[in-house]
C-alpha atoms as a PDB file:
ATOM      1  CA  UNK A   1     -22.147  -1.416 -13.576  1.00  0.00           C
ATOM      2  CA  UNK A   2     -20.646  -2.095 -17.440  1.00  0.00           C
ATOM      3  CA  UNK A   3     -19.622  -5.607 -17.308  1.00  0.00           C
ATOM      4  CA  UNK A   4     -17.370  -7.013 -19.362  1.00  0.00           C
ATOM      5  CA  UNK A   5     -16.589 -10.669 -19.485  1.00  0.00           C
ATOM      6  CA  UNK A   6     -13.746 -12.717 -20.236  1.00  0.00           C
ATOM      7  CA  UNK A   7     -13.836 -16.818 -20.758  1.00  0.00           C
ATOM      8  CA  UNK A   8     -11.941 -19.450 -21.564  1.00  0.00           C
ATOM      9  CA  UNK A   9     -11.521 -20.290 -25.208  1.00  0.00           C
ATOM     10  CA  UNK A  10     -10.934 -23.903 -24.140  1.00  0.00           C
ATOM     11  CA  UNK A  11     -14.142 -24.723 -23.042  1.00  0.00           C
ATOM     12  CA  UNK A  12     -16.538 -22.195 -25.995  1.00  0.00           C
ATOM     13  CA  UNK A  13     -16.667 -25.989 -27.788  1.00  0.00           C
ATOM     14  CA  UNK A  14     -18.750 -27.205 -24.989  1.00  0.00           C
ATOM     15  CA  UNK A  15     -20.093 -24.078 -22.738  1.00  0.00           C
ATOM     16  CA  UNK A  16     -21.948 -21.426 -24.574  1.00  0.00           C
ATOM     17  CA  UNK A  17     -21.911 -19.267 -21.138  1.00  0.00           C
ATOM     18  CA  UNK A  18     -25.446 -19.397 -20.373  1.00  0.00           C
ATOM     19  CA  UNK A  19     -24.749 -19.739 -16.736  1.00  0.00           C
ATOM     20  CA  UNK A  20     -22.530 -16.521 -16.577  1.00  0.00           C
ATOM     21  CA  UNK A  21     -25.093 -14.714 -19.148  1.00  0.00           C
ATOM     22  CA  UNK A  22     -28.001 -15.428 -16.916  1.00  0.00           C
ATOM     23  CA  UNK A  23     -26.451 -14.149 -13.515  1.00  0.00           C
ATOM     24  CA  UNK A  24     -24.961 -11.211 -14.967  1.00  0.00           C
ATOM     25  CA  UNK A  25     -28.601 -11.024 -16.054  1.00  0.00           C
ATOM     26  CA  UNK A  26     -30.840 -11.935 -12.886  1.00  0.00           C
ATOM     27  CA  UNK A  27     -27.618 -10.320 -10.387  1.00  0.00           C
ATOM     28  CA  UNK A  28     -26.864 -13.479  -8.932  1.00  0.00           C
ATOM     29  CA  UNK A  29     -24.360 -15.468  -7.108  1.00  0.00           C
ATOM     30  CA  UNK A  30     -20.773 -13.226  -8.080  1.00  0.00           C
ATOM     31  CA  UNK A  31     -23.300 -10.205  -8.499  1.00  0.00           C
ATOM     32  CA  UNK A  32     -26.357 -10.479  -5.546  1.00  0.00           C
ATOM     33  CA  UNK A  33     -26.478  -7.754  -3.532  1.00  0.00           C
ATOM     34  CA  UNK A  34     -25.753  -5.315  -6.459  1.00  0.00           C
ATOM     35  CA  UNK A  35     -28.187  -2.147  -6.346  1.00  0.00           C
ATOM     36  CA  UNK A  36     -26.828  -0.979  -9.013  1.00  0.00           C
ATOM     37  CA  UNK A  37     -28.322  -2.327 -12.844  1.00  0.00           C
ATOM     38  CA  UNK A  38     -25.753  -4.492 -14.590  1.00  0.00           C
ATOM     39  CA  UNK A  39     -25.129  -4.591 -18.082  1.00  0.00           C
ATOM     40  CA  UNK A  40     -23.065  -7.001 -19.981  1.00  0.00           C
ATOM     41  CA  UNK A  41     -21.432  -4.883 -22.804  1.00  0.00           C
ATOM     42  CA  UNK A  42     -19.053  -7.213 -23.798  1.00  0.00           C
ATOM     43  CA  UNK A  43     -18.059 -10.921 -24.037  1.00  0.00           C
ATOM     44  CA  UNK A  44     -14.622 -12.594 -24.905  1.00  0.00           C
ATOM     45  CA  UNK A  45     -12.211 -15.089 -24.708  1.00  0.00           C
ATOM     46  CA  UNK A  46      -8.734 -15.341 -23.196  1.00  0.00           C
ATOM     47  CA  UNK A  47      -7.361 -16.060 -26.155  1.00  0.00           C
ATOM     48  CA  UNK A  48      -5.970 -18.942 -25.421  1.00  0.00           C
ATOM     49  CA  UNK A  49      -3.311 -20.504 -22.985  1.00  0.00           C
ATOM     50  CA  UNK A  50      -1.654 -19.005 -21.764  1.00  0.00           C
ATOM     51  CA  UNK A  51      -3.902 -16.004 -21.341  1.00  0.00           C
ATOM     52  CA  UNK A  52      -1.812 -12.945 -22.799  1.00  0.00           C
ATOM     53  CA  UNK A  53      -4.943 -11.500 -24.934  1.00  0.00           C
ATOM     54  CA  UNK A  54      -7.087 -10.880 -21.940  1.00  0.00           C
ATOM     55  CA  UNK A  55      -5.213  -7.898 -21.538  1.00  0.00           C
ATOM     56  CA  UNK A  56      -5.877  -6.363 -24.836  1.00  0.00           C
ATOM     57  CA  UNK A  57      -9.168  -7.854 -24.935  1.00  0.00           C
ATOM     58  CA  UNK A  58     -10.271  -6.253 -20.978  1.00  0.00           C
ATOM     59  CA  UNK A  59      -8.712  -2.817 -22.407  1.00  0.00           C
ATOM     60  CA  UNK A  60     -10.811  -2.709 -25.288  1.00  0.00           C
ATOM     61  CA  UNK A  61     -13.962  -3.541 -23.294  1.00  0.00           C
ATOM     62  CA  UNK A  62     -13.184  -0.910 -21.087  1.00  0.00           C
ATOM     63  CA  UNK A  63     -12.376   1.974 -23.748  1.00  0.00           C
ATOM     64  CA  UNK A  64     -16.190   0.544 -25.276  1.00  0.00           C
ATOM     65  CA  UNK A  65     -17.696   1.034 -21.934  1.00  0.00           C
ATOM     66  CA  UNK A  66     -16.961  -1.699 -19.391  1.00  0.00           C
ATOM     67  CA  UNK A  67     -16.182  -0.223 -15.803  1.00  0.00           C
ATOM     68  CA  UNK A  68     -15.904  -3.895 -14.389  1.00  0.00           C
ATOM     69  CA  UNK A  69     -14.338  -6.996 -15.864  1.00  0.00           C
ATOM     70  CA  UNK A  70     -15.513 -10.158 -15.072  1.00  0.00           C
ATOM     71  CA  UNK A  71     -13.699 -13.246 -15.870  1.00  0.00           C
ATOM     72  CA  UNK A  72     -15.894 -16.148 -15.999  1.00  0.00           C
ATOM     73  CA  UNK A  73     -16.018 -18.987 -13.882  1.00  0.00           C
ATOM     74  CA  UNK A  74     -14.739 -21.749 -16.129  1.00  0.00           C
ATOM     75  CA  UNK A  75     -11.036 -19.255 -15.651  1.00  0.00           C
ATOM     76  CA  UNK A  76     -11.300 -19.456 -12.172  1.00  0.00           C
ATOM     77  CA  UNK A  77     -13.016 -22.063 -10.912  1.00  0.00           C
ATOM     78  CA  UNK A  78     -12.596 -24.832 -13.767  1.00  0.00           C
ATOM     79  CA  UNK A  79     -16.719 -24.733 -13.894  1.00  0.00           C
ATOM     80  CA  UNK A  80     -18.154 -27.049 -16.005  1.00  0.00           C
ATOM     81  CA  UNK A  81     -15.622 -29.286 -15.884  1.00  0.00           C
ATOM     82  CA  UNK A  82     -13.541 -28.931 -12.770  1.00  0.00           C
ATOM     83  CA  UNK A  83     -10.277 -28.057 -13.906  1.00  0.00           C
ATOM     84  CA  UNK A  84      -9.227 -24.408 -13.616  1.00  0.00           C
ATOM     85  CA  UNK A  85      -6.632 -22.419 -15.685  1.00  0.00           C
ATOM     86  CA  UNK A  86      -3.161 -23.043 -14.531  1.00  0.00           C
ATOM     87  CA  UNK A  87      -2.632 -19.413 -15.579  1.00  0.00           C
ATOM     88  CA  UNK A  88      -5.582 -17.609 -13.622  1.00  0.00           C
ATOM     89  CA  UNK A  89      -3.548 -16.021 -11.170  1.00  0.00           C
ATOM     90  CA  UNK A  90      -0.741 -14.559 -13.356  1.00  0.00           C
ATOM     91  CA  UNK A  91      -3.590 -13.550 -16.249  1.00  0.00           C
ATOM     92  CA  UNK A  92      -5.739 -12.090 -14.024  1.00  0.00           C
ATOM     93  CA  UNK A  93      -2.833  -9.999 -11.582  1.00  0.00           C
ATOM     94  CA  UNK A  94      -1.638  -8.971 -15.605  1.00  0.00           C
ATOM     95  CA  UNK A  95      -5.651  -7.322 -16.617  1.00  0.00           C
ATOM     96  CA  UNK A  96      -5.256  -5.672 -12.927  1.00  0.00           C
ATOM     97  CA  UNK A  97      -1.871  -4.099 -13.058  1.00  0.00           C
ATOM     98  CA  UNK A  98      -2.807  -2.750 -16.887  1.00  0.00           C
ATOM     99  CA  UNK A  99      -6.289  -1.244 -16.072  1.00  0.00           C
ATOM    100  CA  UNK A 100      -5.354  -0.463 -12.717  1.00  0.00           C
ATOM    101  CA  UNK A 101      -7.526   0.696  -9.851  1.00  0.00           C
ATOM    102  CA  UNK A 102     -10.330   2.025 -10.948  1.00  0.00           C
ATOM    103  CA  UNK A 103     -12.020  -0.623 -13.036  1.00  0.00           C
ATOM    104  CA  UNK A 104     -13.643  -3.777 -10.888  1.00  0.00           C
ATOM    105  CA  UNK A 105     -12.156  -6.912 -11.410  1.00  0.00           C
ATOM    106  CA  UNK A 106     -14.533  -9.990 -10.805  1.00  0.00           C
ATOM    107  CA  UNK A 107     -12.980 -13.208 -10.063  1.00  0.00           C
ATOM    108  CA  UNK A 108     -15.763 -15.278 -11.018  1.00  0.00           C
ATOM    109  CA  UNK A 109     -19.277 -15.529 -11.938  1.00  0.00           C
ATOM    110  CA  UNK A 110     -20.904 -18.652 -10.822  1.00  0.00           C
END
């Protein structure tokens, strides 16, 4: 698995993504039971609210290599600081529909 991973730009100030490096890295939590190796190949923002450059960004990983896309938990989940992105859903349902079936879409990573 090619992983590539999308976070939050609003929270690069205070989270420098160790968590979601290190169980991308040790196959942990969003990626245990994975026989498969894992390999981060790429790591990027959103872009910003509300979220539109994730597309670009998630095709570009995947024409570099990425057959999964991750987006991190501080998207989904609001990890570290409890408050997840209003537009998850709609950002996330956008990457899908434009890379379409065949690349994995991770929800979240920790």
């Amino acid at each position: 698995m090619k992983v590539g991973l999308i976070r939050c730009m609003q929270t690069e100030d205070t989270c420098q993504g160790g968590t979601c490096l290190k169980v991308v890295k040790e196959k942990t939590l969003a990626f245990a039971g994975l026989d498969e190796d894992v390999e981060l190949v790429g790591v990027v923002t959103c872009g910003g609210c509300p979220g539109k450059r994730a597309i670009p960004r998630a095709m570009t990983m995947v024409k570099n290599g990425a057959d999964t896309i991750a987006f991190a938990s501080c998207i989904t989940r609001g990890n570290p600081f409890g408050f997840p992105c209003p537009h998850a859903k709609q950002m996330m349902d956008a990457v899908r529909a434009k890379l379409g079936t065949d690349i994995r879409i991770i929800d979240y990573t920790h």
